[in-house]
C-alpha atoms as a PDB file:
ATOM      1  CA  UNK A   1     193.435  43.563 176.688  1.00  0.00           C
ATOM      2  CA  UNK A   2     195.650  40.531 176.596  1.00  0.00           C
ATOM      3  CA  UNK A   3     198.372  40.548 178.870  1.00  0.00           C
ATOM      4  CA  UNK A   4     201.573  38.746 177.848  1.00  0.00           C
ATOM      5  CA  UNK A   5     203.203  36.769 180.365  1.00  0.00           C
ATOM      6  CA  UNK A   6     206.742  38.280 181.005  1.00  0.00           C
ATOM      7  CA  UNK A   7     209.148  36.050 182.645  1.00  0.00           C
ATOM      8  CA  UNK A   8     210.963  38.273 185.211  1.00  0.00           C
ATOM      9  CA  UNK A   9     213.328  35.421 186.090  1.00  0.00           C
ATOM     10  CA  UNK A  10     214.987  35.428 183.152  1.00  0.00           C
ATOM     11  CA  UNK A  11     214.872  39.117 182.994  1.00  0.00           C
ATOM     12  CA  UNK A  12     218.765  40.538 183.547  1.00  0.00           C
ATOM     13  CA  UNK A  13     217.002  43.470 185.610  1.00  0.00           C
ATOM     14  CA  UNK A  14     215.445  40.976 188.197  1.00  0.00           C
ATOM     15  CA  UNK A  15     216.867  40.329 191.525  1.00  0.00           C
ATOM     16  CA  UNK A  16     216.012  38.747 194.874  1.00  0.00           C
ATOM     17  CA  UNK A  17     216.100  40.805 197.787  1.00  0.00           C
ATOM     18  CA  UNK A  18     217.112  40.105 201.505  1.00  0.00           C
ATOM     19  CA  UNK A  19     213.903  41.792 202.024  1.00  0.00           C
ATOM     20  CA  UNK A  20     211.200  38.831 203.670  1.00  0.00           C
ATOM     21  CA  UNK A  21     208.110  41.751 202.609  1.00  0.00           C
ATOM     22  CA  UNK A  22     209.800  42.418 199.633  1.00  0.00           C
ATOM     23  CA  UNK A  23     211.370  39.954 197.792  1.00  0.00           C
ATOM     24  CA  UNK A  24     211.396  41.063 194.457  1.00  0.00           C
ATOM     25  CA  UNK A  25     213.353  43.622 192.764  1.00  0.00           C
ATOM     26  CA  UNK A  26     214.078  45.061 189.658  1.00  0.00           C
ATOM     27  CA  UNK A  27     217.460  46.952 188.901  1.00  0.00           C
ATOM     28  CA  UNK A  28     216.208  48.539 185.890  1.00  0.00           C
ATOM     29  CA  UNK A  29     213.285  51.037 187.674  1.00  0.00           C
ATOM     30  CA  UNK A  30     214.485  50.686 190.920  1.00  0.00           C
ATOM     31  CA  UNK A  31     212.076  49.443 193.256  1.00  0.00           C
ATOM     32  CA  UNK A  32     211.462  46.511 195.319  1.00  0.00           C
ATOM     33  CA  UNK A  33     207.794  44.717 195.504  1.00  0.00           C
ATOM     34  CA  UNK A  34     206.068  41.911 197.077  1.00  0.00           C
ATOM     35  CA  UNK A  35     205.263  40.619 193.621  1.00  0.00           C
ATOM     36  CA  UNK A  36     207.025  40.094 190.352  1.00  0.00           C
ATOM     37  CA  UNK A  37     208.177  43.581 188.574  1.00  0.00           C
ATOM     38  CA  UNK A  38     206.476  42.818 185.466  1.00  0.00           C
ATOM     39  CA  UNK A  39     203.046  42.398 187.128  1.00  0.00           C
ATOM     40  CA  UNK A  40     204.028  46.188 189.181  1.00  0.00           C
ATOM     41  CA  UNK A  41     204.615  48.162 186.058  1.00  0.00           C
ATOM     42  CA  UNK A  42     201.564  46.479 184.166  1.00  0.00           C
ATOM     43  CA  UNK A  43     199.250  47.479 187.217  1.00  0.00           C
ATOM     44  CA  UNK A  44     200.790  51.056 186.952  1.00  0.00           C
ATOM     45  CA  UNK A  45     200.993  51.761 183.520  1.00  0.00           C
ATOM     46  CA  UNK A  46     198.592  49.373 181.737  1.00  0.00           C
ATOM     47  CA  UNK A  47     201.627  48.516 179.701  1.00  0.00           C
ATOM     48  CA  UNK A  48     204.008  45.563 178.945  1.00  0.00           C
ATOM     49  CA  UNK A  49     207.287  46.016 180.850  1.00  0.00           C
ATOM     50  CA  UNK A  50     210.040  48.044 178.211  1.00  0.00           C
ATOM     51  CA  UNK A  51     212.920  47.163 180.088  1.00  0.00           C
ATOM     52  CA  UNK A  52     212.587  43.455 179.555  1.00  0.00           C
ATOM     53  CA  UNK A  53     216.565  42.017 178.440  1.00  0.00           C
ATOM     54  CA  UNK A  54     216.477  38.214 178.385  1.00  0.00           C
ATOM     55  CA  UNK A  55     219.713  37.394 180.692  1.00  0.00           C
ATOM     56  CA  UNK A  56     223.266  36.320 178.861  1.00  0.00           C
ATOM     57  CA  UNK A  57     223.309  33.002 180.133  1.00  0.00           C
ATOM     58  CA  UNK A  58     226.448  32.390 177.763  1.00  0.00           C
ATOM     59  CA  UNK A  59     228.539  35.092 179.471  1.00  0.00           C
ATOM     60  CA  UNK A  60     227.464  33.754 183.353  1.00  0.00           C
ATOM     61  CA  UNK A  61     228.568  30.342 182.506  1.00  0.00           C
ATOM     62  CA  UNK A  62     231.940  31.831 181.360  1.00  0.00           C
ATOM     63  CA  UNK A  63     232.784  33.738 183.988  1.00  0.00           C
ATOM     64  CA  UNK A  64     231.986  30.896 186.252  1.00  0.00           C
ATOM     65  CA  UNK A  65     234.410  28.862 184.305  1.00  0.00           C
ATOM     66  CA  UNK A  66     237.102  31.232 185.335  1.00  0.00           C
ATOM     67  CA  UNK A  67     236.110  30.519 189.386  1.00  0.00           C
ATOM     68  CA  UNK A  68     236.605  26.876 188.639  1.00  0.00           C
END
């Protein structure tokens, strides 16, 4: 089986944590892991992460136009 590569980054589920042992979150499921989300839920349910939402980069760079 053929695993595609999911881009958690760009994910709008994906944070960083404060966490040094953790560092990787994802807001959709939850949890917090030493290694990217996507590569958690493939190892626990043999499947491609569902939640994966490609962030709205448009809306972030308009709301930082209204900081400036």
């Amino acid at each position: 089986m053929v695993q595609k590569k999911t881009n958690c980054i760009k994910c709008k589920y994906y944070y960083i944590t404060w966490e040094q042992k953790l560092p990787n979150g994802c807001k959709f499921f939850g949890f917090k892991s030493q290694y990217r989300p996507s590569l958690v839920v493939w190892q626990t349910s043999g499947q491609e992460c569902q939640a994966y939402t490609i962030k709205n980069t448009v809306e972030k760079e308009e709301q930082t136009k209204n900081y400036l």
